[in-house]
Protein backbone atom coordinates (compact mmCIF):
# COMPACT_ATOMS: atom_id res chain seq x y z
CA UNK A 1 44.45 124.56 101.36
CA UNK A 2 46.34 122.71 104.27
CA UNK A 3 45.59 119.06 102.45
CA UNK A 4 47.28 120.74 99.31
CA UNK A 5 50.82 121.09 101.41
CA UNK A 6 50.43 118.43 103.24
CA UNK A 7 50.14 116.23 100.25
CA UNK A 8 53.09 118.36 98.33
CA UNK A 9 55.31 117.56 101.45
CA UNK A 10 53.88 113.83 101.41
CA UNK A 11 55.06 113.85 97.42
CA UNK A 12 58.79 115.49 98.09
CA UNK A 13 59.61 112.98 101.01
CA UNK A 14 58.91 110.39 98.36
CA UNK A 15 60.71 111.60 96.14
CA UNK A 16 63.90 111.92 98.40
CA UNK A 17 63.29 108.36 99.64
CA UNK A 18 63.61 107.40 96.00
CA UNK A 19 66.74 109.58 95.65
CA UNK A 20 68.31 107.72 98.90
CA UNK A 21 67.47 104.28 96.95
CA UNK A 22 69.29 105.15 93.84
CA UNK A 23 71.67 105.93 95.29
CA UNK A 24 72.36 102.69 97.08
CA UNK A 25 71.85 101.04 93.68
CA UNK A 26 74.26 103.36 92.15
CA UNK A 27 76.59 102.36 94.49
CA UNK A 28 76.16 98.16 94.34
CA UNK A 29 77.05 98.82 90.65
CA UNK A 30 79.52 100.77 91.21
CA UNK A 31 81.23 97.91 93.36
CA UNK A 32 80.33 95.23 91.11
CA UNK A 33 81.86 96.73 88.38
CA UNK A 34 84.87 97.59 90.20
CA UNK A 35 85.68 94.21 91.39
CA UNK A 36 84.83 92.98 87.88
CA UNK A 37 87.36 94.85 86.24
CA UNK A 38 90.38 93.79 89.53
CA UNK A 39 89.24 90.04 88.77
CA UNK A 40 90.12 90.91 85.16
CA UNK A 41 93.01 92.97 85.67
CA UNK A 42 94.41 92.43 89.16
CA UNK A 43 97.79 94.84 88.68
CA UNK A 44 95.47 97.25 88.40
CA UNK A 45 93.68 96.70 91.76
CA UNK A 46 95.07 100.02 94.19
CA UNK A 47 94.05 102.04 90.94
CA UNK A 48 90.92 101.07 90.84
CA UNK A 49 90.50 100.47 94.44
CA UNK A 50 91.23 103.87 95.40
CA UNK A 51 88.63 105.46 92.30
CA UNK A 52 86.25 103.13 93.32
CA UNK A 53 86.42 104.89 97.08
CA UNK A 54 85.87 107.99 95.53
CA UNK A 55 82.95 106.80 93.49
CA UNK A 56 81.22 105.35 96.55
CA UNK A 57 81.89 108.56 98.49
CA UNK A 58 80.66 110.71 95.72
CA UNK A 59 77.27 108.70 95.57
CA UNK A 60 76.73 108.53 99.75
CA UNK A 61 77.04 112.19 99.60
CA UNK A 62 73.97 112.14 96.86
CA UNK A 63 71.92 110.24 99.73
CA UNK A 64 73.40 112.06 102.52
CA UNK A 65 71.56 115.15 101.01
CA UNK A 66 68.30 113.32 100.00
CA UNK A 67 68.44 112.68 103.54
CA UNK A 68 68.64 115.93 104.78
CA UNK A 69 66.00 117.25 102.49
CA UNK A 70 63.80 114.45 103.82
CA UNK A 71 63.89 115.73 107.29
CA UNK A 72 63.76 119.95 106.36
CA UNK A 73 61.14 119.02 104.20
């Protein structure tokens, strides 16, 4: 019975490790794709700057709690 947790809790850490990498993918696109469209459009670069912040924030937060969960769990 105590391999059967230990093995669940083994499977869930993975899984928020996982989450935690996403999320640092999510945000290198997220990036990318913002300084694409500045090169494109560069009037438009506090706009998208200041989106893009919020973006980024809005994904750390994602690993911030994958994090947390890794170390409850």
């Amino acid at each position: 019975m105590e391999l059967d947790v230990d093995s669940a809790r083994l499977i869930a850490k993975g899984l928020c490790t996982v989450t935690m990498g996403g999320s640092g993918i999510g945000e290198g696109y997220l990036i990318g794709k913002t300084i694409e469209a500045i090169g494109r459009n560069p009037k438009l670069e506090g706009n998208l700057f200041t989106k893009m912040f919020i973006g980024v924030a809005l994904a750390e937060s994602t690993a911030i709690y994958a994090l947390v969960a890794f170390f409850i769990v």
